[in-house]
Every structure is written in C-alpha cells, then in structure tokens.
C-alpha atoms as a PDB file:
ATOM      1  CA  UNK A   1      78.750  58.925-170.525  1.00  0.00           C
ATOM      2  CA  UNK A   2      82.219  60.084-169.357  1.00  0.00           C
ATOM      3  CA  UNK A   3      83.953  57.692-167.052  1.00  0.00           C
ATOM      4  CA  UNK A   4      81.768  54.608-167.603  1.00  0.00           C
ATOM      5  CA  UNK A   5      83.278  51.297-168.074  1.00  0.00           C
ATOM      6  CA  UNK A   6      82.598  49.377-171.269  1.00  0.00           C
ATOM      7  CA  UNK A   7      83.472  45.757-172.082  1.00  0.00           C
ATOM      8  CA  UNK A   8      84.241  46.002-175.348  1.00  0.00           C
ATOM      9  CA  UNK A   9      85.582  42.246-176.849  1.00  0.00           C
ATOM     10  CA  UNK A  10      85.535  38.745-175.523  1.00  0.00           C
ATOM     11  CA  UNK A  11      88.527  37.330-176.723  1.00  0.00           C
ATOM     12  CA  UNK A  12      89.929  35.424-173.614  1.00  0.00           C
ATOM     13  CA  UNK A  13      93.686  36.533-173.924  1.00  0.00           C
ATOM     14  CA  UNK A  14      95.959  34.622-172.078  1.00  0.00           C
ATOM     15  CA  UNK A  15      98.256  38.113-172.066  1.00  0.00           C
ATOM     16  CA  UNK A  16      97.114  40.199-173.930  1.00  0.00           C
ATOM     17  CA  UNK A  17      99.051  43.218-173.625  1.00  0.00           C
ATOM     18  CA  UNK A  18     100.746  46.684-176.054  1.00  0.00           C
ATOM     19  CA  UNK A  19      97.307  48.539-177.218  1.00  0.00           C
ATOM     20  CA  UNK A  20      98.120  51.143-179.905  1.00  0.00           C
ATOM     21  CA  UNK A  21      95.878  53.228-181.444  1.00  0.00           C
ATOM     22  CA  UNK A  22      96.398  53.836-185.407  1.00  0.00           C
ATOM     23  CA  UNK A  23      94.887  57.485-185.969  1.00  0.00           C
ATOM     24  CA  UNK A  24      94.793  57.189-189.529  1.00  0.00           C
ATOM     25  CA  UNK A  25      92.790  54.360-189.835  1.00  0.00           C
ATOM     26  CA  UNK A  26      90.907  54.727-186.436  1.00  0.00           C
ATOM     27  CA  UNK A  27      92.205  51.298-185.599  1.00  0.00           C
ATOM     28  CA  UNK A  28      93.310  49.476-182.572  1.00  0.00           C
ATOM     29  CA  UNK A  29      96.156  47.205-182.809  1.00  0.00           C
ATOM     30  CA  UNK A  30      97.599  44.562-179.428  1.00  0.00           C
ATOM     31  CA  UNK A  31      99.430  41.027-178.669  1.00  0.00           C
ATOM     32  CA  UNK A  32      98.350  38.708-177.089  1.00  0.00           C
ATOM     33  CA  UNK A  33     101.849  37.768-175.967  1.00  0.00           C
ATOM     34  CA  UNK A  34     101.387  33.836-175.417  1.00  0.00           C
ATOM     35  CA  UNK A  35      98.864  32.982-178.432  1.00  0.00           C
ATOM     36  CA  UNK A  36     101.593  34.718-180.940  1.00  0.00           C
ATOM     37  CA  UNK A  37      98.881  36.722-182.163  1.00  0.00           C
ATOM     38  CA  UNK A  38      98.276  40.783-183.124  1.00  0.00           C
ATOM     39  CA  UNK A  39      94.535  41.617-182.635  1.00  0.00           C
ATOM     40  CA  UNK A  40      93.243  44.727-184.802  1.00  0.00           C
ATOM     41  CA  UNK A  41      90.022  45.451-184.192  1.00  0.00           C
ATOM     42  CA  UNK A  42      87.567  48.657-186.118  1.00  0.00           C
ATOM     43  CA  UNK A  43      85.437  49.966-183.545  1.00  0.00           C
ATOM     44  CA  UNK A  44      83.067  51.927-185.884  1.00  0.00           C
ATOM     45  CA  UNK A  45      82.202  49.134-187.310  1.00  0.00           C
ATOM     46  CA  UNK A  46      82.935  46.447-184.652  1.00  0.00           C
ATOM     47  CA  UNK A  47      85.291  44.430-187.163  1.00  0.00           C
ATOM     48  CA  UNK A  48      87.987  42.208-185.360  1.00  0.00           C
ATOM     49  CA  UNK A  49      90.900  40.125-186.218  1.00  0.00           C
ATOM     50  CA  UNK A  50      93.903  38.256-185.513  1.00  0.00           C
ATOM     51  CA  UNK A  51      97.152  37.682-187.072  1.00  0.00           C
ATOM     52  CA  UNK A  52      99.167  34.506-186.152  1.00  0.00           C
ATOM     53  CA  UNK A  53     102.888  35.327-186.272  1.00  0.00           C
ATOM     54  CA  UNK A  54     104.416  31.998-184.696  1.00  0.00           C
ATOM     55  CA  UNK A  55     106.683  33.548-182.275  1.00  0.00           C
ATOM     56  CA  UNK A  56     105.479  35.652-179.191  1.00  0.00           C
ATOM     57  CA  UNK A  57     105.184  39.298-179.114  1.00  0.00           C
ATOM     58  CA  UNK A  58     105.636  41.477-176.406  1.00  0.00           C
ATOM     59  CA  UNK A  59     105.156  45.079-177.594  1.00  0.00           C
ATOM     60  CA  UNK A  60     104.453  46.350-181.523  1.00  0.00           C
ATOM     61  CA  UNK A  61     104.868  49.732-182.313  1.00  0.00           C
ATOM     62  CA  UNK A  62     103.976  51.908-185.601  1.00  0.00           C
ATOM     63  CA  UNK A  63     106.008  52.644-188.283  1.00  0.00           C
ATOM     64  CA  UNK A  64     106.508  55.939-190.342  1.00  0.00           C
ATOM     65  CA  UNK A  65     107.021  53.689-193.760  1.00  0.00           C
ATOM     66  CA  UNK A  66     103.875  51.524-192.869  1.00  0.00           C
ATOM     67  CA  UNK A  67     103.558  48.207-191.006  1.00  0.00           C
ATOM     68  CA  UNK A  68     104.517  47.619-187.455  1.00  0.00           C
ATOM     69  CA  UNK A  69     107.744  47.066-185.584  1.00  0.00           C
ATOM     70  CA  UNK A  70     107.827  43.825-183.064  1.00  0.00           C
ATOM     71  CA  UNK A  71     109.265  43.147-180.028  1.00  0.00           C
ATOM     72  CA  UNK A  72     109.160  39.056-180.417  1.00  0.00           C
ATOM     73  CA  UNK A  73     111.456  36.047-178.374  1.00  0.00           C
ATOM     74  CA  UNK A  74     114.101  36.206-181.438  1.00  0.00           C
ATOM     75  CA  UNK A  75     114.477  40.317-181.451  1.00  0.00           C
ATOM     76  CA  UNK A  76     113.417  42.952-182.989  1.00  0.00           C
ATOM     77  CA  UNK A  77     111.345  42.511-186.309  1.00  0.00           C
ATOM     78  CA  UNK A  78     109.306  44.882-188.943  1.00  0.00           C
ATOM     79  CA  UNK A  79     106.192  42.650-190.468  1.00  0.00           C
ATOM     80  CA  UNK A  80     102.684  44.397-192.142  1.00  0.00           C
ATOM     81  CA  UNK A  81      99.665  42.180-192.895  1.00  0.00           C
ATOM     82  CA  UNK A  82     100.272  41.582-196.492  1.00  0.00           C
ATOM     83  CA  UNK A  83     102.827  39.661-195.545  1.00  0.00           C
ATOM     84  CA  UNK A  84     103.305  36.656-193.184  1.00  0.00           C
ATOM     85  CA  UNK A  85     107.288  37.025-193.057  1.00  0.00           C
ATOM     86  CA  UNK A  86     108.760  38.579-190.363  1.00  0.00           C
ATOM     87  CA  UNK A  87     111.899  40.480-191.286  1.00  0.00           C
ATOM     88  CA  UNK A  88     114.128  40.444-188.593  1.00  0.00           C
ATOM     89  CA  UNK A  89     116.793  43.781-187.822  1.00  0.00           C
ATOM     90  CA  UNK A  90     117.904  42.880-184.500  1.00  0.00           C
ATOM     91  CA  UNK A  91     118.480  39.578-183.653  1.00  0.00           C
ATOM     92  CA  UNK A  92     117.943  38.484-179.735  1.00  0.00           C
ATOM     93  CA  UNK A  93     121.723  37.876-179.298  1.00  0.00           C
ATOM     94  CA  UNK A  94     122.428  41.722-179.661  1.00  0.00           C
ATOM     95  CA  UNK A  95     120.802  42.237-176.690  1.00  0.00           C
ATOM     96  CA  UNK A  96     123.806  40.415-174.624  1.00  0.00           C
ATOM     97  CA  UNK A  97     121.224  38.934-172.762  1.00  0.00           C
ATOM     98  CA  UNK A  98     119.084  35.581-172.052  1.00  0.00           C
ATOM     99  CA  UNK A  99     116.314  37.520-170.958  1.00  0.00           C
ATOM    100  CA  UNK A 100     113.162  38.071-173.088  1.00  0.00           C
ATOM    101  CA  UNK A 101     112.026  41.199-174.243  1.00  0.00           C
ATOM    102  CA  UNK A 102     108.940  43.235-172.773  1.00  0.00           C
ATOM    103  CA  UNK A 103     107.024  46.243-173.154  1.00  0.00           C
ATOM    104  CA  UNK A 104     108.247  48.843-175.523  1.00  0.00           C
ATOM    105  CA  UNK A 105     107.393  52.280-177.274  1.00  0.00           C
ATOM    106  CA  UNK A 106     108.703  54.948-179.590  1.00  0.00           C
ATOM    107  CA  UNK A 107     109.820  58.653-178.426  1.00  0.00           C
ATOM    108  CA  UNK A 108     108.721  61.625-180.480  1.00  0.00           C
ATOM    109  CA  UNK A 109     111.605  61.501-182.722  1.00  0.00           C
ATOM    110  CA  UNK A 110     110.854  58.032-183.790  1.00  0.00           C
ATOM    111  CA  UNK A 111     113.504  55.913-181.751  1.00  0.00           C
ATOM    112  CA  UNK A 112     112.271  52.793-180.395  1.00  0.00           C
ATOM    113  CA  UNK A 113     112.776  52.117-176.397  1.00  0.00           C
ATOM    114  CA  UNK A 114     112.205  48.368-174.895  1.00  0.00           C
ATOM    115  CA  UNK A 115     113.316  46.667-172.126  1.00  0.00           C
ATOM    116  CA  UNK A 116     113.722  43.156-170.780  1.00  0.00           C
ATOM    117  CA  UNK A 117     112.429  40.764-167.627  1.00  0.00           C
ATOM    118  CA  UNK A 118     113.626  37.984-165.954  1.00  0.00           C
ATOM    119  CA  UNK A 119     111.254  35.230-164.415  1.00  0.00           C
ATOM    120  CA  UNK A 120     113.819  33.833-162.418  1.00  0.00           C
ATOM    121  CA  UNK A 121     114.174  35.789-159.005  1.00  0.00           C
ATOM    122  CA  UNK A 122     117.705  34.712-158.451  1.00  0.00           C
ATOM    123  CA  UNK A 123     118.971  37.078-161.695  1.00  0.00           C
ATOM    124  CA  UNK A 124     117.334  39.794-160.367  1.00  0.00           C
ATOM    125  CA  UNK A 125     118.084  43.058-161.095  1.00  0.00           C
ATOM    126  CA  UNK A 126     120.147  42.009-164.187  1.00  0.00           C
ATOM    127  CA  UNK A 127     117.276  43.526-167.323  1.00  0.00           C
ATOM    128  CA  UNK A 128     118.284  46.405-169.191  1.00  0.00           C
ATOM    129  CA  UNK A 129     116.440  49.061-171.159  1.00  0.00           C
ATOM    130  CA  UNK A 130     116.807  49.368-174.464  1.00  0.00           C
ATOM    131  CA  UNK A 131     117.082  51.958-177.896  1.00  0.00           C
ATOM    132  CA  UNK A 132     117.158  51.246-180.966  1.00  0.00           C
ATOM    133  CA  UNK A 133     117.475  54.326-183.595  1.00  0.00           C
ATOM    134  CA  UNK A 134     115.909  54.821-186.965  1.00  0.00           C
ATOM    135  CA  UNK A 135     119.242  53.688-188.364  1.00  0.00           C
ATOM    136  CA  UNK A 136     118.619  50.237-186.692  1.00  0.00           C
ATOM    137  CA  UNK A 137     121.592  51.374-184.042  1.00  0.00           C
ATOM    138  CA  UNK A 138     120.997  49.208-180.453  1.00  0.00           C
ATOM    139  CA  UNK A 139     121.876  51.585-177.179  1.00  0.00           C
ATOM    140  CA  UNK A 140     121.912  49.761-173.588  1.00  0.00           C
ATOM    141  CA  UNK A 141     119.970  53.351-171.741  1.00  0.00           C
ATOM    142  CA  UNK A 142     119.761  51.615-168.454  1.00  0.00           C
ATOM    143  CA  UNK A 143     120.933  48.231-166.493  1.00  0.00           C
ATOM    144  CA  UNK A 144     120.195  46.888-163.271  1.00  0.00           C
ATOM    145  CA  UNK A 145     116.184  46.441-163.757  1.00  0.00           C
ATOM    146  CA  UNK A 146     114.148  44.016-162.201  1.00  0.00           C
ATOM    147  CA  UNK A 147     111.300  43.837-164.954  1.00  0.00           C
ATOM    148  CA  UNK A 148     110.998  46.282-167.374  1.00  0.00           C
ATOM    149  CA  UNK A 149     107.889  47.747-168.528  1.00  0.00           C
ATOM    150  CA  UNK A 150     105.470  50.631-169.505  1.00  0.00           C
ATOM    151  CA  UNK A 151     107.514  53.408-170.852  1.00  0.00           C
ATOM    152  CA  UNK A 152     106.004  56.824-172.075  1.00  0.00           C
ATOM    153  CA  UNK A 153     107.295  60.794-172.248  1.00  0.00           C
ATOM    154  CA  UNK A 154     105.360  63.793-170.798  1.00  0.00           C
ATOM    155  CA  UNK A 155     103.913  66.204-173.955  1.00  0.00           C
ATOM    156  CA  UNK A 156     106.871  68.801-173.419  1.00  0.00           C
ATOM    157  CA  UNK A 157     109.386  65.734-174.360  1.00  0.00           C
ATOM    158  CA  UNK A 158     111.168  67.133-170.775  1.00  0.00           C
ATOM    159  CA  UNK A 159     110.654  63.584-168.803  1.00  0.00           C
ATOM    160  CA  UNK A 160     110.630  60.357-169.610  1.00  0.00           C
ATOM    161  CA  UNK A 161     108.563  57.631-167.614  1.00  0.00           C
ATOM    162  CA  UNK A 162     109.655  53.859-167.119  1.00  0.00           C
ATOM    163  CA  UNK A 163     108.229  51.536-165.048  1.00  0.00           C
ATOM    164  CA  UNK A 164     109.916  48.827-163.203  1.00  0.00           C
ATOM    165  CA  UNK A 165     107.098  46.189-162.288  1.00  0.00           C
ATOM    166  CA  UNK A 166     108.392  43.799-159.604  1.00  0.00           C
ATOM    167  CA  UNK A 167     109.848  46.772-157.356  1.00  0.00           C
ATOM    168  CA  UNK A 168     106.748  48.487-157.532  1.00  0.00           C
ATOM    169  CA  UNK A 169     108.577  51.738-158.647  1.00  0.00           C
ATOM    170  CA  UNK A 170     107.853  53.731-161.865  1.00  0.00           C
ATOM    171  CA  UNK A 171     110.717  56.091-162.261  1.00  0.00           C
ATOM    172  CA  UNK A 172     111.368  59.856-163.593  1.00  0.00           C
ATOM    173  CA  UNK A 173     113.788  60.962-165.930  1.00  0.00           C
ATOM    174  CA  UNK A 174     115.262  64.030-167.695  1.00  0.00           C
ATOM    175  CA  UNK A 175     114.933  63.168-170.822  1.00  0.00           C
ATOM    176  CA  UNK A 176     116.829  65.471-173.940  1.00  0.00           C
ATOM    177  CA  UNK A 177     114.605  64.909-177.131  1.00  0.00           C
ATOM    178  CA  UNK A 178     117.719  65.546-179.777  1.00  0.00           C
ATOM    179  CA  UNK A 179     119.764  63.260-178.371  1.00  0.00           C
ATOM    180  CA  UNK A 180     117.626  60.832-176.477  1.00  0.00           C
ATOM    181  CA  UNK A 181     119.683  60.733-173.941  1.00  0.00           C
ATOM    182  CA  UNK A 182     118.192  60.078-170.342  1.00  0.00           C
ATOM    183  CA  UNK A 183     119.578  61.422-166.603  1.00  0.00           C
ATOM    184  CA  UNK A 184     118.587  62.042-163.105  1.00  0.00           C
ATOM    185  CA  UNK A 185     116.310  59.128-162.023  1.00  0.00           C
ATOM    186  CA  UNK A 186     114.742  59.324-159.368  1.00  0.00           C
ATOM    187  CA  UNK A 187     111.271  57.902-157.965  1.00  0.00           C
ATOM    188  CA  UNK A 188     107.963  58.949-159.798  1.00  0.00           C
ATOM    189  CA  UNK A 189     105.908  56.913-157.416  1.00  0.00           C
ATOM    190  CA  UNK A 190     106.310  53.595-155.490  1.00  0.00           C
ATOM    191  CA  UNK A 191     103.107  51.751-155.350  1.00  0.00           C
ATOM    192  CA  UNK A 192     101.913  50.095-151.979  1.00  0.00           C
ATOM    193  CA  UNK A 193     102.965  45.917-151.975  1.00  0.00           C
ATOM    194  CA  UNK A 194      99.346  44.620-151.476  1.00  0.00           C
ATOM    195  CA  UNK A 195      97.838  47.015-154.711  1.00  0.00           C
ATOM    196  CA  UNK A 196      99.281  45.090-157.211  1.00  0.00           C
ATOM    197  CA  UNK A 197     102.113  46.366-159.905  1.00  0.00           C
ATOM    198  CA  UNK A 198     102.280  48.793-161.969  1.00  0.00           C
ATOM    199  CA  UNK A 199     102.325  47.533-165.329  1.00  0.00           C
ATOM    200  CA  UNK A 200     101.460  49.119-168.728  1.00  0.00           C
ATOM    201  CA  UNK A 201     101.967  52.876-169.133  1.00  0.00           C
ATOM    202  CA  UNK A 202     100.294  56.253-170.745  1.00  0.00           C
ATOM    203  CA  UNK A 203     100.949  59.902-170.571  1.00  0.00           C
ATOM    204  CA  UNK A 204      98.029  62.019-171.054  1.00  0.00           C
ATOM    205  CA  UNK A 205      98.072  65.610-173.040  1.00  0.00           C
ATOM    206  CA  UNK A 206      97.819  67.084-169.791  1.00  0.00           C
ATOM    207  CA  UNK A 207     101.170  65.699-168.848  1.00  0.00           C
ATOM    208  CA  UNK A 208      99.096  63.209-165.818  1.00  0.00           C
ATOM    209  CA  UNK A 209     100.368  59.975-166.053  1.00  0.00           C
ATOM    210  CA  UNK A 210      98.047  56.357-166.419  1.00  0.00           C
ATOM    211  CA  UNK A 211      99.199  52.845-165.245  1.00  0.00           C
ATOM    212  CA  UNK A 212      97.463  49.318-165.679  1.00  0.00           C
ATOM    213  CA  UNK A 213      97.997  47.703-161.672  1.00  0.00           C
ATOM    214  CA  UNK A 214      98.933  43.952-162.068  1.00  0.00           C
ATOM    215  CA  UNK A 215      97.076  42.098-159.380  1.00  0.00           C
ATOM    216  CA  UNK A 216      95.861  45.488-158.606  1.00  0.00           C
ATOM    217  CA  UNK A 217      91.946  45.581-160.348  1.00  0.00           C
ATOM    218  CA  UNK A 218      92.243  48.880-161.307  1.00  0.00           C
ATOM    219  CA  UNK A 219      93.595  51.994-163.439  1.00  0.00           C
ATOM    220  CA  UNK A 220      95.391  54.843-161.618  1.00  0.00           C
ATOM    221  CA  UNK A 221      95.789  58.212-162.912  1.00  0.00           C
ATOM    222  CA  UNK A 222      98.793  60.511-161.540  1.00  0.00           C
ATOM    223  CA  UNK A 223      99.803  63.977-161.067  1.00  0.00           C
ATOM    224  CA  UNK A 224     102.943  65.301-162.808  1.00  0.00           C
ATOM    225  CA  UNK A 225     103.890  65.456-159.114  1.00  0.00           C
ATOM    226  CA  UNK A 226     103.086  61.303-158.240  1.00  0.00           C
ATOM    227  CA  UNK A 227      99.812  62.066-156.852  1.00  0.00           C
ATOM    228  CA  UNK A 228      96.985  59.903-157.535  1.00  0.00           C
ATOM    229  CA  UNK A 229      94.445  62.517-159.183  1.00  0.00           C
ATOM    230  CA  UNK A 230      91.716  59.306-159.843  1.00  0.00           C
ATOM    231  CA  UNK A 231      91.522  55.246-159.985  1.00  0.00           C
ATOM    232  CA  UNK A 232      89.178  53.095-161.849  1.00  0.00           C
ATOM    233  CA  UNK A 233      88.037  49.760-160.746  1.00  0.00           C
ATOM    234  CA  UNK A 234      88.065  46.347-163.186  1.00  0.00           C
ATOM    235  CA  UNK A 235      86.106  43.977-162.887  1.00  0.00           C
ATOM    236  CA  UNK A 236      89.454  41.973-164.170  1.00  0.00           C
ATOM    237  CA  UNK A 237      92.434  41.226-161.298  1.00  0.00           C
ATOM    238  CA  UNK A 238      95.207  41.658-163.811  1.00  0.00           C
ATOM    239  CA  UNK A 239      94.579  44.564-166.558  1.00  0.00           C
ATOM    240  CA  UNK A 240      97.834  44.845-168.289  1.00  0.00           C
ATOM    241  CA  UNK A 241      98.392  47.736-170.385  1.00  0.00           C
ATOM    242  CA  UNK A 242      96.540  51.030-172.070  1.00  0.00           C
ATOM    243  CA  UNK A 243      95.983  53.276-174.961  1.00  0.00           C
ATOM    244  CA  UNK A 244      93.817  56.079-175.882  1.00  0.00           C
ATOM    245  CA  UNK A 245      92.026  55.783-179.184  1.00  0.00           C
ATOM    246  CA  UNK A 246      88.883  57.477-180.696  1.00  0.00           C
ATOM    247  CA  UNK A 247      88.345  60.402-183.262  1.00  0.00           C
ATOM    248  CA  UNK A 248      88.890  62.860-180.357  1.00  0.00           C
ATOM    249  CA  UNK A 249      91.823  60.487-178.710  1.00  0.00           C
ATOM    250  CA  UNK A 250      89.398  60.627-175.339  1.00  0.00           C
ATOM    251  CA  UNK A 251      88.675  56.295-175.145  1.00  0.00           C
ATOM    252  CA  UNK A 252      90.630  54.657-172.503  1.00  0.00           C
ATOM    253  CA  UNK A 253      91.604  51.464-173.937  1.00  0.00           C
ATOM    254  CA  UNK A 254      92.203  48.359-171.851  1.00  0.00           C
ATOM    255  CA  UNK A 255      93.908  44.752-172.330  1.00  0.00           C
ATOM    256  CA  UNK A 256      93.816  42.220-169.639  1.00  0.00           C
ATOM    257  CA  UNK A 257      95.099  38.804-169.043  1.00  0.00           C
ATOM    258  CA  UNK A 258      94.294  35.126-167.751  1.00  0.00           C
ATOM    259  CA  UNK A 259      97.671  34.277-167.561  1.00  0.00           C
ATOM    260  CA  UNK A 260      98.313  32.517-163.949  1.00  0.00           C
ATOM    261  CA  UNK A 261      94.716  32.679-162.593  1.00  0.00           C
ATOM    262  CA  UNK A 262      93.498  29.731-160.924  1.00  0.00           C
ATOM    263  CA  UNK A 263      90.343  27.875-162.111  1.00  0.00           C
ATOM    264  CA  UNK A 264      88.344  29.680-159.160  1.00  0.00           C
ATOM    265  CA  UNK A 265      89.342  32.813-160.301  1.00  0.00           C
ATOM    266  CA  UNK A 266      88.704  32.507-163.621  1.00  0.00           C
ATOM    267  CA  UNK A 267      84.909  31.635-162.380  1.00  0.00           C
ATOM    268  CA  UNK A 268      85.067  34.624-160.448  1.00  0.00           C
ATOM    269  CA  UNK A 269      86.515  36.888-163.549  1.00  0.00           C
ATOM    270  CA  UNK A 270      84.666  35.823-166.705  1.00  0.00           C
ATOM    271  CA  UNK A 271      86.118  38.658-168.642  1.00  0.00           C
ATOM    272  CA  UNK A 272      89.594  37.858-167.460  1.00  0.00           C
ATOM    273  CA  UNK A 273      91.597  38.299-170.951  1.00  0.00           C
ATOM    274  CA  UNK A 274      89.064  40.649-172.615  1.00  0.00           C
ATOM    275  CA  UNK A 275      89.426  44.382-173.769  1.00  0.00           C
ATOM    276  CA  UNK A 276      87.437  47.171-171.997  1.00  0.00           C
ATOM    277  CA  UNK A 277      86.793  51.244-172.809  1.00  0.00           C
ATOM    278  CA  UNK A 278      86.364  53.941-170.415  1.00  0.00           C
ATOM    279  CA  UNK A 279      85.152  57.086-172.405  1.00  0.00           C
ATOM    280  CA  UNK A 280      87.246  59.670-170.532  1.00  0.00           C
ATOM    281  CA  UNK A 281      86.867  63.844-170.373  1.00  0.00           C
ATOM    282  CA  UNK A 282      90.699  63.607-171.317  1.00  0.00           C
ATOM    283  CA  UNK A 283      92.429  63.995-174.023  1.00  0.00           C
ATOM    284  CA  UNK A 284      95.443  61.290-175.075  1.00  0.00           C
ATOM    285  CA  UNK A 285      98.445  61.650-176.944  1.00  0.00           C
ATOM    286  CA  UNK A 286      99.123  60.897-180.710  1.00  0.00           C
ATOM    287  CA  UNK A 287     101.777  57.149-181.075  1.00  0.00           C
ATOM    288  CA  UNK A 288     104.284  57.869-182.511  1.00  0.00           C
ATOM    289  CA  UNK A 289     106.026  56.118-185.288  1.00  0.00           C
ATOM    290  CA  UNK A 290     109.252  54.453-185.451  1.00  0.00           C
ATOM    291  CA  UNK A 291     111.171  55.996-188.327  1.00  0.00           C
ATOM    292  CA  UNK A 292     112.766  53.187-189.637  1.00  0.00           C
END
C-alpha cells in the first residue's frame, strides 16, 4: 500500500542515524552513532547484523573500490567487513577543530562532504563543512555553522542542500559539479521553533526535497521552491535520518533514536531507536560512491 508506515526492526538504537542503501546488493547499511556499531540488514530475506567498530560513527558512505568510508571521533576512515581494522586517511586534527564530526555524503562525482557540531552553546556558530576529494585532499566549503547535518544535491547536480540543525534553517546553494565548488546561499526553508529540527536529509528524483524533524515526529517532503508538498507522522519523537532503498528505489527508509528521552517517554515511544519503511509512489536517487 503506498504511503503506509511499516516498523520494520527492533533494535533500540540509542542514535541510530546515516541509512544508505547498497543497490547492488539490495542492502541497507546505518550507525548507530553511540553503540559504535554499522547495522546491515537484507530485507528480502529479513537478515540483520551489526558490526562493532570501537569508535563512534557518525555518517558511512559507499565506496567505488568496495567497502565503506567512515566519519568516526578520530577522522575519516575506509574499513569493509572482512576486516576489523579501520584504516585511517584523515586524521581528526586536520580538521583544525575540537568539534566532532556529523552527518556526511558523497556528490555525484564521488567527493565526500561532512560537517561538524558543537554541544556546547557557548562555541556556537564555530562548525565547518567539509570535502574531502578522491585524492584524499581536505577543503573547509563553509564556516560559521551551528550544527551541521543532512546534506544532499538536486538530480540536475545545479543545487546543493545542507542543513543546519540548531538554527532550524536548511540552506540552498549553487552548486558547480566539475569543480565542486558551492555559492549563493541563501534560505531553502526555516522550520517553525516548536516542530522540531530538521535533521537527516534526501533529494528525491523529482528534485522535492525529504527531512527527518528532530523532536518533530514526523517526515516532511518539500517543493524545489521550500513548500511543504506532504508530512508523515512517527510514532517516534526523534526520527533522525533517511534513505530510499528497494528494487524500484520507492521504500522510505527511517532511523530513529533514544538518545535523551526520559524514562516516561521511552514508555510512551516503545519503538524509540527502531527502523521504519514507508512504501512511497516516488522514486529515490541512486548513493553515490566515494571514489577513493
């Protein structure tokens, strides 16, 4: 049935967060950012597992060689599941910052994007956004960001999207494919202070634009022009990122999180932490790989 809401896994993530959707092997891969951990799970045959990797994640992306590229607390890192090394490219200190890494994902010609947040109010706006290039090259693309997060491009490659969670704001850029270079920012839309935050981020092949609402209970779907085109309620106050995934790219893929919900609400939200589906009439967007 298109539309319908389907709980999908109980695995209690404390934040679980970064859903990507491997179209080779029909496979979804996320973090759970506190547990260390990358989930994979088979839906055709309802096969699920974990990966501990000691050190928390924040965002994984594909890579065009094989294995996946992680955003972790020591930097950047490539690591597959035949192995239980991590082999590091870009230490944290390269970043010229304290501040841990966040959400992250990879253009269409394979350059990685990823940004950083600050839970200390007082060093607010001092997070940056993040490149790094198939040749391992690290590029400061913007400064002066509250918390970074959900990043994604329209299907033409002519915007980019980047959300900034703690203002409320996800922004619009011009964004030049060849070079990857980003300019005019301005405001894609500002969400209202009592709706939650905007948080994880997908474009759609239509070029409509879907963000997970921190605090918020729901998914929104937007316009090219910032106009909210539909919503879909959780039964989950915090979801915290999405993917689309299926043979036809059409499942809506949802991670949630526990993380700073009170006993009470926990009662309230038993599936607080767990991974939903909504079987959509819309068609996503292929990852793309990082090329290192």
């Amino acid at each position: 049935m298109i539309n319908k809401l389907e709980h999908i896994l109980s695995i209690n993530n404390i934040t679980g967060e970064g859903p990507i959707w491997n179209i080779d092997e029909q496979t979804l891969y996320w973090v759970d950012v506190l547990k260390h951990r990358i989930y994979r799970l088979a839906p055709r045959t309802g096969k699920s597992e974990f990966f501990d990797i000691g050190i928390s994640i924040s965002a994984i992306a594909f890579r065009k060689s094989g294995g996946l590229l992680l955003a972790t607390k020591d930097g950047l890192a490539f690591w597959n599941d035949h192995s239980d090394k991590l082999q590091f490219i870009v230490d944290h200190c390269k970043f010229k910052t304290n501040a841990p890494l966040n959400d992250g994902a990879v253009d269409r010609q394979g350059r990685f994007w990823v940004g950083t947040w600050s839970g200390d109010s007082s060093n607010l706006p001092a997070n940056n956004l993040y490149r790094l290039d198939p040749d391992e090259t690290l590029k400061v693309m913007e400064t002066g960001i509250h918390l970074s997060n959900g990043i994604g491009w329209s299907p033409d490659n002519k915007f980019m999207y980047y959300t900034d969670s703690s203002i409320h704001i996800i922004y619009k850029y011009d964004f030049d494919l060849s070079s990857g270079e980003i300019e005019n920012k301005r405001i894609f839309i500002k969400t209202p202070d009592d709706e939650g935050e905007p948080d994880g981020l997908k474009v759609d092949s239509e070029g409509f634009v879907w963000s997970a609402r921190w605090d918020g209970w729901k998914i929104s779907r937007y316009d090219p022009m910032g106009k909210i085109e539909r919503e879909f309620k959780l039964p989950v106050q915090r979801p915290t990122s999405i993917c689309f995934g299926g043979k036809d790219l059409c499942d809506l893929y949802i991670t949630s999180a526990q993380f700073g919900l009170s006993k009470k609400e926990k009662e309230r939200q038993p599936f607080a932490g767990n991974l939903f589906k909504i079987r959509t009439d819309i068609k996503g967007l292929e990852e793309s790989k990082f090329l290192g």
